[in-house]
N, C-alpha and C. Protein backbone atom coordinates (compact mmCIF):
# COMPACT_ATOMS: atom_id res chain seq x y z
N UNK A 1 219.02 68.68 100.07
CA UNK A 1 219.55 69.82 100.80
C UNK A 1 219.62 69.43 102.28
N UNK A 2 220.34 69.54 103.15
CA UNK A 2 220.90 69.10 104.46
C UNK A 2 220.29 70.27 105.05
N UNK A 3 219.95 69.79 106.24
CA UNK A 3 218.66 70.20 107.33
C UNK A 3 219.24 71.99 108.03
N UNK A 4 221.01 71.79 107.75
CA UNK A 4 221.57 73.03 108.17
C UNK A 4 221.59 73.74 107.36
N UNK A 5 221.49 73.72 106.08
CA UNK A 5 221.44 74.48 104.61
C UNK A 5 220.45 75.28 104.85
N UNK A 6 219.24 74.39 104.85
CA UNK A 6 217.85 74.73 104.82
C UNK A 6 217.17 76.11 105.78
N UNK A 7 218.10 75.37 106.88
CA UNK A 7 217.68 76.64 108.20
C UNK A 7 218.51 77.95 108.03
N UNK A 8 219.93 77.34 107.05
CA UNK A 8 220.42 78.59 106.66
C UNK A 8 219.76 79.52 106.12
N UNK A 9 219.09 79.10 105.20
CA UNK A 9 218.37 79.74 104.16
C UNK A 9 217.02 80.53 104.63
N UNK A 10 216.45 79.92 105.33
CA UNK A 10 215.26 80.02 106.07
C UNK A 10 215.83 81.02 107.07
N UNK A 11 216.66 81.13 108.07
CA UNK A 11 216.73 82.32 108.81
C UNK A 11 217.07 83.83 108.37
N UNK A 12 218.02 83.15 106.72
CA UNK A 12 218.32 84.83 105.83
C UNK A 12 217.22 85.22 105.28
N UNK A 13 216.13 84.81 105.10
CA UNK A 13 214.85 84.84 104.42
C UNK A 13 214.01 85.89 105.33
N UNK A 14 214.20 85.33 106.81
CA UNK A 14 213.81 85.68 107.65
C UNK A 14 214.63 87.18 107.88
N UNK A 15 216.03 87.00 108.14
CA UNK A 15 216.17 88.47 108.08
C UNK A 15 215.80 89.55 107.07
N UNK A 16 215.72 89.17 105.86
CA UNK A 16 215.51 89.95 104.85
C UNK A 16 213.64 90.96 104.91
N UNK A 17 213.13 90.12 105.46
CA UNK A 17 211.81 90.24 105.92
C UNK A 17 211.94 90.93 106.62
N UNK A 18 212.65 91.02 107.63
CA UNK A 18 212.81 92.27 109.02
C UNK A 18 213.11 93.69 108.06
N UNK A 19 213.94 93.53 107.42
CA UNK A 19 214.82 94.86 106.89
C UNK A 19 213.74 95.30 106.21
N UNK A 20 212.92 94.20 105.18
CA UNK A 20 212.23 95.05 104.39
C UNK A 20 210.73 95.46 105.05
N UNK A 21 210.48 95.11 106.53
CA UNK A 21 209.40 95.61 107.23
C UNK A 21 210.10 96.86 107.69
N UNK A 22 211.23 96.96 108.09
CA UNK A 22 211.88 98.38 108.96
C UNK A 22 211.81 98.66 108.15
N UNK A 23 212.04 99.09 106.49
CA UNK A 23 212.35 99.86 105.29
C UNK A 23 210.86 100.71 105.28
N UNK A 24 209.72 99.55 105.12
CA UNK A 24 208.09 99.74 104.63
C UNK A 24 208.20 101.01 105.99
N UNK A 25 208.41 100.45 107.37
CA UNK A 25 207.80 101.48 108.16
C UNK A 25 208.78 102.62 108.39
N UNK A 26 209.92 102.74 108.01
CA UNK A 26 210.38 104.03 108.27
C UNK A 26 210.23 105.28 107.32
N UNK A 27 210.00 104.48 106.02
CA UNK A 27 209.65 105.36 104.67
C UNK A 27 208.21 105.81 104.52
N UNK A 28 207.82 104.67 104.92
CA UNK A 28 205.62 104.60 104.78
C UNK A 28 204.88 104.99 105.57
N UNK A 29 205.58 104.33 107.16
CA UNK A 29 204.85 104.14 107.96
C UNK A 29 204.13 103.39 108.00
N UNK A 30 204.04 102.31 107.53
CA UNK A 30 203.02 101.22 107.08
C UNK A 30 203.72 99.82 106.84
N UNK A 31 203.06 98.84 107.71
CA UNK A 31 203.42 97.37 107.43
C UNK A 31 204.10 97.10 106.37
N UNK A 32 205.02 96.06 106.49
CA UNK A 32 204.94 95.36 104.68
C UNK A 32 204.04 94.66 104.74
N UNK A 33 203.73 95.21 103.19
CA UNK A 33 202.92 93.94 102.44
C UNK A 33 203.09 92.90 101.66
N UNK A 34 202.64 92.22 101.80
CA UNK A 34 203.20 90.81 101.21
C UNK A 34 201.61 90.15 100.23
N UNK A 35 201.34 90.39 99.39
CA UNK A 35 200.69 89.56 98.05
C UNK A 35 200.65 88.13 98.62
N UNK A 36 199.74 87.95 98.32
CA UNK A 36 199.86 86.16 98.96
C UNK A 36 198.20 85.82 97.92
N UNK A 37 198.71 84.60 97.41
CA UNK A 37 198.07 83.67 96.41
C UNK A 37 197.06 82.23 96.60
N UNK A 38 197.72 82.05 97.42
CA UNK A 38 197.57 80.47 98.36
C UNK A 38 197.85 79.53 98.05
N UNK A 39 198.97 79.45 96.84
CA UNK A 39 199.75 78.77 96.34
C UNK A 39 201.22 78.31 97.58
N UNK A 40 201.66 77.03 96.89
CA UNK A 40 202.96 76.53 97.86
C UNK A 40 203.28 77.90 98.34
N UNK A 41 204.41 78.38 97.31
CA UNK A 41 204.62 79.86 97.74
C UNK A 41 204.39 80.75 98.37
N UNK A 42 203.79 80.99 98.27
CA UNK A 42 202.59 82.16 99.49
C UNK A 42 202.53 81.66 100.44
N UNK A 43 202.47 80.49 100.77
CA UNK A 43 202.29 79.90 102.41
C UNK A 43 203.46 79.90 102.44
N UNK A 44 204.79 79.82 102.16
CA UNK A 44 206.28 79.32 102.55
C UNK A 44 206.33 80.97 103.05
N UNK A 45 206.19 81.66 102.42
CA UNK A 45 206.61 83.28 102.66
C UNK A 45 205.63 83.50 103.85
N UNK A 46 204.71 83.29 103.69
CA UNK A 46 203.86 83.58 104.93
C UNK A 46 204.12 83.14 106.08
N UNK A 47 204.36 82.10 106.00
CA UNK A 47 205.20 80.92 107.27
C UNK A 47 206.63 81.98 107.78
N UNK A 48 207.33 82.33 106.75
CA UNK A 48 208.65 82.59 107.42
C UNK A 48 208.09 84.52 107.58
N UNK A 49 207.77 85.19 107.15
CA UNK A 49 206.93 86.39 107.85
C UNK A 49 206.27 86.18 108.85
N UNK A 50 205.59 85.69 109.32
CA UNK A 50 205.26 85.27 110.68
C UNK A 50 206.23 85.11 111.56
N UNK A 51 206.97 84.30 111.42
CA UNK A 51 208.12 83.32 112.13
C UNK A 51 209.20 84.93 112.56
N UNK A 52 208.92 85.50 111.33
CA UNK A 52 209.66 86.88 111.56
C UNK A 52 209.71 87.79 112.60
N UNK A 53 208.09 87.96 112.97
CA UNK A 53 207.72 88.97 114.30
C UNK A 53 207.16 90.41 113.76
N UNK A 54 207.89 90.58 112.24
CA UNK A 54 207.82 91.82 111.75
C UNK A 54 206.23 91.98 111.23
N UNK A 55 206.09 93.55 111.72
CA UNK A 55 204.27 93.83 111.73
C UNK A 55 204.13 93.58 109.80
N UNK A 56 203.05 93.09 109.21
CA UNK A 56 203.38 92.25 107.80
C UNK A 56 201.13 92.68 107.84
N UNK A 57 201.33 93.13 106.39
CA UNK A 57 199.75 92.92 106.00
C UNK A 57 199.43 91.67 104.78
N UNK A 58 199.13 90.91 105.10
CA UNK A 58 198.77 90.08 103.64
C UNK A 58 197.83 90.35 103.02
N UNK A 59 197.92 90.68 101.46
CA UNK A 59 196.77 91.22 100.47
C UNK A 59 196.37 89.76 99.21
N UNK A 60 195.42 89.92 99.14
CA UNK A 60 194.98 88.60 98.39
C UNK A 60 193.72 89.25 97.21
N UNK A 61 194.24 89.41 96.53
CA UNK A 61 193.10 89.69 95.04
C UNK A 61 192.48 88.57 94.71
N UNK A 62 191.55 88.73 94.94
CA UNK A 62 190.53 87.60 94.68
C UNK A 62 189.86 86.72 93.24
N UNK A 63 190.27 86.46 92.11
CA UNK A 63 189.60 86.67 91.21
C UNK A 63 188.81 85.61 90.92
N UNK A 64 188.17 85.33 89.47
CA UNK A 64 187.47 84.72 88.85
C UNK A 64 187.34 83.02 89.02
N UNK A 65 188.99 82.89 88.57
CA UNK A 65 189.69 82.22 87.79
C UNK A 65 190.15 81.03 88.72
N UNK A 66 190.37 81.51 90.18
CA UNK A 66 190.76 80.83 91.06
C UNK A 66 190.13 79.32 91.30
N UNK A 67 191.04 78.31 91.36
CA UNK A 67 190.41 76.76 91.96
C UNK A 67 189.34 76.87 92.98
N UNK A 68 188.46 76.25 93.11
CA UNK A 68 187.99 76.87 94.39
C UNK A 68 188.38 75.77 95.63
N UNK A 69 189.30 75.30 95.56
CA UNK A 69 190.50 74.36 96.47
C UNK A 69 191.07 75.16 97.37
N UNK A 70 191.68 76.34 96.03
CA UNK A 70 192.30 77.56 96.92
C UNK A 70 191.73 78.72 97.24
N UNK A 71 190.70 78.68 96.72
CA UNK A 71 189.83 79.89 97.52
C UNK A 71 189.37 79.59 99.07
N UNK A 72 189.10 78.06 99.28
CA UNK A 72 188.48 77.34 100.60
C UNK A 72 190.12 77.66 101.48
N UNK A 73 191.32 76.95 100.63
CA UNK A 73 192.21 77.41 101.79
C UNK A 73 192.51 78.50 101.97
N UNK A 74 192.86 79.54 101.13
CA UNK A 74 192.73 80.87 101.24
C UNK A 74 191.54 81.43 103.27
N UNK A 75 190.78 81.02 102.54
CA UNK A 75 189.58 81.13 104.19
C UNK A 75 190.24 80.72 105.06
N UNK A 76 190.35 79.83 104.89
CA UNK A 76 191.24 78.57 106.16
C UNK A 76 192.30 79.09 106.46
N UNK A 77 193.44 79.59 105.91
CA UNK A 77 194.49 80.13 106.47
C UNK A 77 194.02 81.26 107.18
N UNK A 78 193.29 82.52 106.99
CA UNK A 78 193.36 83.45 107.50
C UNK A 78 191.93 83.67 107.97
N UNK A 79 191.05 82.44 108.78
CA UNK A 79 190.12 82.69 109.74
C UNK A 79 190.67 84.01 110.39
């Protein structure tokens, strides 16, 4: 994928994130929330929510089952 694709993609990602934070707070009143795992995924979304500006809560269910690889980064990301 070519480096302009990418940022394409990455800035609509980014808008989509805005809309659906204005959506959360004009209906809710309340941040979006965003589920986050600590998987690739979850950090890519987290990365471009940030990058966003838009006010964003990240929720993380903790369970059992989890690596504890990603429970340590889990910490680590959100000292």
């Amino acid at each position: 994928m070519a480096d302009e694709e990418l940022k394409e993609k990455a800035e609509r990602a980014i808008e989509m994130i805005r809309l659906a934070a204005d959506i959360s707070e004009a209906y809710y009143k309340k941040p979006l929330r965003i589920a986050y795992s600590g998987g690739k995924d979850s950090d890519v979304l987290a990365d471009l929510a940030v990058r966003s500006g838009a006010r964003v809560e990240f929720l993380n269910s903790h369970t059992s089952v989890d690596a504890p690889e990603t429970v340590y980064h889990i910490r680590r990301v959100f000292e």
